[in-house]
N, C-alpha and C. Protein backbone atom coordinates (compact mmCIF):
# COMPACT_ATOMS: atom_id res chain seq x y z
N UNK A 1 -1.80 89.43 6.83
CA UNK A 1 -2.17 88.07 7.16
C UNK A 1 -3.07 87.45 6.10
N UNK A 2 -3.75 88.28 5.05
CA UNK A 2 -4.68 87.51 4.18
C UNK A 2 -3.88 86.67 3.42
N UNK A 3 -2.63 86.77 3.16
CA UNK A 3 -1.53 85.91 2.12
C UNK A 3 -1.64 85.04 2.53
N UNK A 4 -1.27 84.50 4.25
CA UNK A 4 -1.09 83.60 4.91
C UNK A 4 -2.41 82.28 4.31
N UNK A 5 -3.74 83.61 4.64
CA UNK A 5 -4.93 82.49 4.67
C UNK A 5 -5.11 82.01 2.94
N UNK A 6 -4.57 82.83 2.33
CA UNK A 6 -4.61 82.51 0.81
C UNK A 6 -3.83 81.43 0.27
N UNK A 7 -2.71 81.71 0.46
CA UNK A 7 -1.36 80.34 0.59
C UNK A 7 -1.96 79.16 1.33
N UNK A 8 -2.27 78.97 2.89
CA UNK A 8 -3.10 77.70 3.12
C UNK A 8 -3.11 76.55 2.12
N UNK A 9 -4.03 76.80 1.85
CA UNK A 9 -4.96 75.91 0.91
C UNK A 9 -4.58 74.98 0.14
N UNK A 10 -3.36 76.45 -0.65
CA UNK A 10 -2.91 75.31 -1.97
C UNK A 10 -1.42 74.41 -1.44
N UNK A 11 -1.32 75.29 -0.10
CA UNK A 11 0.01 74.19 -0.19
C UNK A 11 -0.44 73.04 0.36
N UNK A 12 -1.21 72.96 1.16
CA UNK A 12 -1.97 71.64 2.13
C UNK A 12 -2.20 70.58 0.91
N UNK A 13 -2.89 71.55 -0.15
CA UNK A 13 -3.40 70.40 -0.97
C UNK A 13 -2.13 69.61 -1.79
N UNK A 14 -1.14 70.63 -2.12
CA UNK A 14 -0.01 69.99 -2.47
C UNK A 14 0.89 68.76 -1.73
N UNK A 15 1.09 69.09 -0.52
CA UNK A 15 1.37 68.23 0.21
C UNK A 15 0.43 66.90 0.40
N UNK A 16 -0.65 67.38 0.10
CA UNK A 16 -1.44 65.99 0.30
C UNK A 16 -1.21 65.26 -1.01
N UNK A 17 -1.26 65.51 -2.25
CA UNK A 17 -0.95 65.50 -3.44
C UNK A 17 0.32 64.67 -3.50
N UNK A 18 1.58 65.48 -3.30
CA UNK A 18 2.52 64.54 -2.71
C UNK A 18 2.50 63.23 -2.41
N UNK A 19 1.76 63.19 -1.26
CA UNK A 19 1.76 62.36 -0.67
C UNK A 19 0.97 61.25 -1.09
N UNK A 20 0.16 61.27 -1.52
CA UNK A 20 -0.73 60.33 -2.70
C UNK A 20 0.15 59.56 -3.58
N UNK A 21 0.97 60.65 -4.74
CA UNK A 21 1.92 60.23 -5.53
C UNK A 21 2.71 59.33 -4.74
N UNK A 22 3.21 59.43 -3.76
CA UNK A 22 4.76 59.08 -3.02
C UNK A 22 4.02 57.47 -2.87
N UNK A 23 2.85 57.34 -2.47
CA UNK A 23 1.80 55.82 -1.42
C UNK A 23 2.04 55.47 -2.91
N UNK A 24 1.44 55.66 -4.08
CA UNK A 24 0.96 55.21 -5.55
C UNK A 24 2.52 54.26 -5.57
N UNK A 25 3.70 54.83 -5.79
CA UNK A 25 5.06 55.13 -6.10
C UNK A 25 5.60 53.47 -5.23
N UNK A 26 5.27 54.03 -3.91
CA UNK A 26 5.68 52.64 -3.13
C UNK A 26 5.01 51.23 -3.00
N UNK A 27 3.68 51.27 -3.14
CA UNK A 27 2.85 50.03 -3.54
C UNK A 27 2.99 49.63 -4.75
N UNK A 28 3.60 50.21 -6.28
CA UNK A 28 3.81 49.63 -7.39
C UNK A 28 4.74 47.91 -7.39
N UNK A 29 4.23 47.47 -7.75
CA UNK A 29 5.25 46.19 -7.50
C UNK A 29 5.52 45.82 -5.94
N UNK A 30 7.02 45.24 -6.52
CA UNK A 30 6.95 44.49 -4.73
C UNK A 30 6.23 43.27 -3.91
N UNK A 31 5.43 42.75 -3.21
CA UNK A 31 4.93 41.76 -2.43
C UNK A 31 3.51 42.10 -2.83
N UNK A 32 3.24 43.39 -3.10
CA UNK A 32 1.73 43.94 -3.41
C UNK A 32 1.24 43.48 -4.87
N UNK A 33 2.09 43.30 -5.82
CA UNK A 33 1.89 43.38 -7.17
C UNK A 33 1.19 41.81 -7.73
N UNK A 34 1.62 40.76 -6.76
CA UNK A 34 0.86 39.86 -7.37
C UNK A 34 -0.67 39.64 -6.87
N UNK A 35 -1.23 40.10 -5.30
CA UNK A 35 -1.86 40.50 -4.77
C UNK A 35 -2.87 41.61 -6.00
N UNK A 36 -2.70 42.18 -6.44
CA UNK A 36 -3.18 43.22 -7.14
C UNK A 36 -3.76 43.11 -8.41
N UNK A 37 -2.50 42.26 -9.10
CA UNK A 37 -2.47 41.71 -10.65
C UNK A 37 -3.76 40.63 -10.21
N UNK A 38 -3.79 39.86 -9.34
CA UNK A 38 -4.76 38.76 -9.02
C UNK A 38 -5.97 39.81 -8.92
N UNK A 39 -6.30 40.56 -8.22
CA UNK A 39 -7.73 41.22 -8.09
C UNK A 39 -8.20 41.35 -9.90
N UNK A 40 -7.36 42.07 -10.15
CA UNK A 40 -7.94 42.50 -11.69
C UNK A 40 -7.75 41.46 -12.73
N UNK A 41 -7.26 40.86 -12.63
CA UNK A 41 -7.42 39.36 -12.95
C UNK A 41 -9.10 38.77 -13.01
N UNK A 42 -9.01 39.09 -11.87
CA UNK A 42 -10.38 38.29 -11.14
C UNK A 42 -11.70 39.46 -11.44
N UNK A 43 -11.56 40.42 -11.84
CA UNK A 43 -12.44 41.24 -12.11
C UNK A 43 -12.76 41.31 -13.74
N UNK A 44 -11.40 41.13 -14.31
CA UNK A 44 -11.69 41.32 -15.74
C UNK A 44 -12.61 40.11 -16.47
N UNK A 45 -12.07 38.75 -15.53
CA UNK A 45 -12.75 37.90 -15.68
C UNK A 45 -14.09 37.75 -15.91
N UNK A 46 -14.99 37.89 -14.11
CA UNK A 46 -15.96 38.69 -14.06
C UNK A 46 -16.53 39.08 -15.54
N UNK A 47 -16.30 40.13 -15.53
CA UNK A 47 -16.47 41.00 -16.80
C UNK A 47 -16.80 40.18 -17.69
N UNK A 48 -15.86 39.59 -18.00
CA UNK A 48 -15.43 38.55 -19.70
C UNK A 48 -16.93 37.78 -19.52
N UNK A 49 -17.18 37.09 -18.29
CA UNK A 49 -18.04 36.05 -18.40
C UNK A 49 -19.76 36.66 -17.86
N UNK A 50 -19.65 37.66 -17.58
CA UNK A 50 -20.91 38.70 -17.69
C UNK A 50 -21.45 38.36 -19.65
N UNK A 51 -20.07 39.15 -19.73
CA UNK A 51 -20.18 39.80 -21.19
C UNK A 51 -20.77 38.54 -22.44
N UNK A 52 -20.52 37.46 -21.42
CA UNK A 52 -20.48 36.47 -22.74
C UNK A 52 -21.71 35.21 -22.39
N UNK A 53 -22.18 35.70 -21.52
CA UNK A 53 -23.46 34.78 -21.12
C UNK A 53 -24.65 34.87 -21.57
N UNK A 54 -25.27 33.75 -21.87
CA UNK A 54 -26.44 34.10 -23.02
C UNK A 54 -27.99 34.66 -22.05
N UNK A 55 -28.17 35.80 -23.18
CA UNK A 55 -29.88 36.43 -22.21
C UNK A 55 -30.77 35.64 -22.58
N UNK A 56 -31.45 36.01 -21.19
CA UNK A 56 -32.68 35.18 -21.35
C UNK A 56 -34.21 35.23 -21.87
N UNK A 57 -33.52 36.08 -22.93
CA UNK A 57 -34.73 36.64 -23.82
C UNK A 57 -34.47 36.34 -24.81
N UNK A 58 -33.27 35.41 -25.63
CA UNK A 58 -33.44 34.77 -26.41
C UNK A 58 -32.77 35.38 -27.61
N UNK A 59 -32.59 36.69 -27.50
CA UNK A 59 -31.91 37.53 -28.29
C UNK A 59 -30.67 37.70 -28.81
């Protein structure tokens, strides 16, 4: 029986693994993708206008 408890583990994690890949796989594109493209859009932005705002120390 120790095989049993040894095996466990890694197949669970595989299957979960799987299953991660498979969710990744089906949300690519589709109805989700402009939804998505818009977030990071909106984040990189963000970013851009962080990055480019003058401090107020004059520096």
């Amino acid at each position: 029986m120790d095989y049993v408890s040894a095996l466990v583990p890694p197949v669970v994690m595989a299957v979960f693994f799987i299953g991660v890949v498979v969710t990744i796989v089906k949300n690519q594109g589709g109805p989700n993708k402009a939804k998505e493209d818009a977030a990071v859009d909106l984040a990189i932005g963000r970013a851009e206008s962080v990055q480019q705002a003058p401090r107020a120390d004059g520096a």
